[in-house]
Protein backbone atom coordinates (compact mmCIF):
# COMPACT_ATOMS: atom_id res chain seq x y z
CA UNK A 1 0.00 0.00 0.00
CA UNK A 2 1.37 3.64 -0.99
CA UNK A 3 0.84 6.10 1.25
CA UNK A 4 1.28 9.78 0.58
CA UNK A 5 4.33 11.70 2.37
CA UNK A 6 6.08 15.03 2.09
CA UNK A 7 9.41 15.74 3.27
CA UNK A 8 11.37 19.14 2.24
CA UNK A 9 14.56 18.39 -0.01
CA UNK A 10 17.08 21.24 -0.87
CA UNK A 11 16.87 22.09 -4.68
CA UNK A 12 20.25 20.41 -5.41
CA UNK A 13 18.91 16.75 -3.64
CA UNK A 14 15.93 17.37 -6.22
CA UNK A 15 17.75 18.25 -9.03
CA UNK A 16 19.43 15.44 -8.92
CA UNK A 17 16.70 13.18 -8.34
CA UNK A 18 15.14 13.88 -11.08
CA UNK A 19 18.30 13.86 -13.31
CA UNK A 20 19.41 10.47 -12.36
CA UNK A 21 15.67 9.50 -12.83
CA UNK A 22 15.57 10.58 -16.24
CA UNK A 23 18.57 8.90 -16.77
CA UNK A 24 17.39 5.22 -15.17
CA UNK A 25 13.78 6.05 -17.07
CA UNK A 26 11.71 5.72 -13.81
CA UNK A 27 10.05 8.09 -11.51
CA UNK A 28 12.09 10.03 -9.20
CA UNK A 29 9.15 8.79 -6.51
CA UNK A 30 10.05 4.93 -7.48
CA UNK A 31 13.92 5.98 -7.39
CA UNK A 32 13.91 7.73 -3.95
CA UNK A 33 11.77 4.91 -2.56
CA UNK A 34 14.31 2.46 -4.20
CA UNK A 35 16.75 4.45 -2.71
CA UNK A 36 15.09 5.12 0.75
CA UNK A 37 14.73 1.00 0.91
CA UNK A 38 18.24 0.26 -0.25
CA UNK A 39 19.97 2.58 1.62
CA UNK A 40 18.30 1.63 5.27
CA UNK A 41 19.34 -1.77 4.27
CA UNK A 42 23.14 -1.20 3.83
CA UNK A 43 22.67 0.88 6.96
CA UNK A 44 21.45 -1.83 9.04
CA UNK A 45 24.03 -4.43 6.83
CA UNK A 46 27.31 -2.48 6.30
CA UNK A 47 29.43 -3.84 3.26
CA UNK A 48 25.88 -4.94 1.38
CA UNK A 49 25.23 -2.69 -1.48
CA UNK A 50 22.59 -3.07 -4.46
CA UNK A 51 23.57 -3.71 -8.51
CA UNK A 52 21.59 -3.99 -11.39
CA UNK A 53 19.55 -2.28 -13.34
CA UNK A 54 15.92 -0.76 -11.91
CA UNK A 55 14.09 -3.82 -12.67
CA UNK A 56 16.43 -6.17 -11.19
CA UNK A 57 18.63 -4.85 -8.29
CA UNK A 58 20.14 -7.58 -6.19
CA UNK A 59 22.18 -7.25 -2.65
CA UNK A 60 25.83 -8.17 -3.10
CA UNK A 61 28.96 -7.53 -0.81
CA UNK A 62 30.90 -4.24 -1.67
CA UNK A 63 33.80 -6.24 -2.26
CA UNK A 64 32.42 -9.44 -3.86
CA UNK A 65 29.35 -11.48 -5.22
CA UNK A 66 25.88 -10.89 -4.88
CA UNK A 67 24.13 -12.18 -1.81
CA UNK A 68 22.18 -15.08 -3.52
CA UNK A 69 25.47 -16.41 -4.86
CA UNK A 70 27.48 -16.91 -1.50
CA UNK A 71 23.95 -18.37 -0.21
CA UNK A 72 23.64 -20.51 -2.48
CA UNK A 73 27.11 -21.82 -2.48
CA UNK A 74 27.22 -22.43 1.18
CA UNK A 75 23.76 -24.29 0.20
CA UNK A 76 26.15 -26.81 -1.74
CA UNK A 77 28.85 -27.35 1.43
CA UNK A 78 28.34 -29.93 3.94
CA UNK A 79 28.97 -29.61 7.69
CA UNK A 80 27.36 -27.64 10.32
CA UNK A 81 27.40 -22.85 9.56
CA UNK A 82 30.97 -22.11 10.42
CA UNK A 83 32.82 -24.78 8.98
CA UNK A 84 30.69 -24.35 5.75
CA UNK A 85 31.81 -20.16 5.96
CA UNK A 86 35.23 -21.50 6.48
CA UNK A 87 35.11 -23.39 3.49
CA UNK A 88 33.96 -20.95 1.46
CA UNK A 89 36.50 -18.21 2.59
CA UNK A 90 39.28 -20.88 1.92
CA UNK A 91 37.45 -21.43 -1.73
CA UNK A 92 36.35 -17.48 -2.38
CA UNK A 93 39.14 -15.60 -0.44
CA UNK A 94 35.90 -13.65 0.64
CA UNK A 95 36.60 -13.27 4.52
CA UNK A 96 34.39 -15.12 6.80
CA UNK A 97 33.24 -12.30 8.24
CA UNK A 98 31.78 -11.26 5.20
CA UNK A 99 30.77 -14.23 4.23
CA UNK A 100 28.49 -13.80 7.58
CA UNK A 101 27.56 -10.08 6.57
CA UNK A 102 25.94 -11.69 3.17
CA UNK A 103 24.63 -14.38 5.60
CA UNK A 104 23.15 -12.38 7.74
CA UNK A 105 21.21 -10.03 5.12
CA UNK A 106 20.15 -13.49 4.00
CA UNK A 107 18.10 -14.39 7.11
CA UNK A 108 16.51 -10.51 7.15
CA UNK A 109 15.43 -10.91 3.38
CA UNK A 110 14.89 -14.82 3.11
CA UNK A 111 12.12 -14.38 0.79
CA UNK A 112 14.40 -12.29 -1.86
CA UNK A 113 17.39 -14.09 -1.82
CA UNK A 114 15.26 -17.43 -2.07
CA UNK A 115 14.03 -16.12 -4.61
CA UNK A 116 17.06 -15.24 -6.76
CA UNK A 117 18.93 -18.44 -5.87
CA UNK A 118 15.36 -20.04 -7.77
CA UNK A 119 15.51 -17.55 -10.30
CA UNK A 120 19.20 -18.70 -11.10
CA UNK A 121 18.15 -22.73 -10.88
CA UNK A 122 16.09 -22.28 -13.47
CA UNK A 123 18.10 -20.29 -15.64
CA UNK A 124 20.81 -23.39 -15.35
CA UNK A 125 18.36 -25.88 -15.91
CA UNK A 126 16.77 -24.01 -19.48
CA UNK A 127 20.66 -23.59 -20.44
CA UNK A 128 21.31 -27.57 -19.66
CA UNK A 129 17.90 -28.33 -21.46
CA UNK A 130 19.24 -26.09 -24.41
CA UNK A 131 22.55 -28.22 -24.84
CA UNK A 132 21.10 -31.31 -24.59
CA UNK A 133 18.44 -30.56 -27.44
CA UNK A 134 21.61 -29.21 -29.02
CA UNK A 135 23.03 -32.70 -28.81
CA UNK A 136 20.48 -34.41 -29.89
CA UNK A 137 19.89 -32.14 -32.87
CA UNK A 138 23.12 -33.08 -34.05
CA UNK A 139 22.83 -36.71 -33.01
């Protein structure tokens, strides 16, 4: 639900707004809310910042992969949630503790990272479909 809100911006702040807005093609009321969102986020989750274009913006570590990625790989690890991080650090060079930072944004926005880690699955499984009809084409 959208509620309606004013808040008092200097002329430079709105300037900008609605030059970067032009520039993405959206609103600058869907870009300050994207912003507003995204930027309490890496508040509460420092080295977590957001990539991609409007339509598909994903969490990530500042220094290193998106969210969904290091999720999903400690997913694939056996063993009980450190030795899995260690694993991963000793695999990624990412250090555990931000291995724990992605981790931890994780468990605050299960629903969104599920759903990119799905999103991902079945992009993998249409590309393995794709080879083998490939293959079989060419028989």
């Amino acid at each position: 639900m959208t509620t309606s809100t004013s808040y008092r911006i200097t002329a430079d702040a709105r300037d900008a707004l609605n030059q970067r807005a032009r520039a993405e093609g959206v609103s600058a009321t869907a870009l300050l809310e994207r912003l507003i969102v995204e930027g309490v986020r890496a508040l509460d989750r420092p080295g977590i910042v957001f990539r991609g274009p409007d339509r598909a913006r994903r969490a990530a570590l500042a220094a290193g992969p998106d969210v969904w990625e290091v999720v999903s790989r400690l997913r694939e690890l056996d063993g009980p949630e450190e030795g899995r991080i260690r694993a991963l650090s000793d695999e990624s060079g990412l250090h555990p503790r931000l291995i724990r930072v992605a981790l931890d944004y994780a468990a605050e926005h299960s629903d969104e990272i599920r759903s990119a880690i799905e999103r991902n699955e079945e992009a993998v499984e249409r590309a393995r479909r794709a080879v083998d009809q490939r293959e079989a084409l060419l028989g």
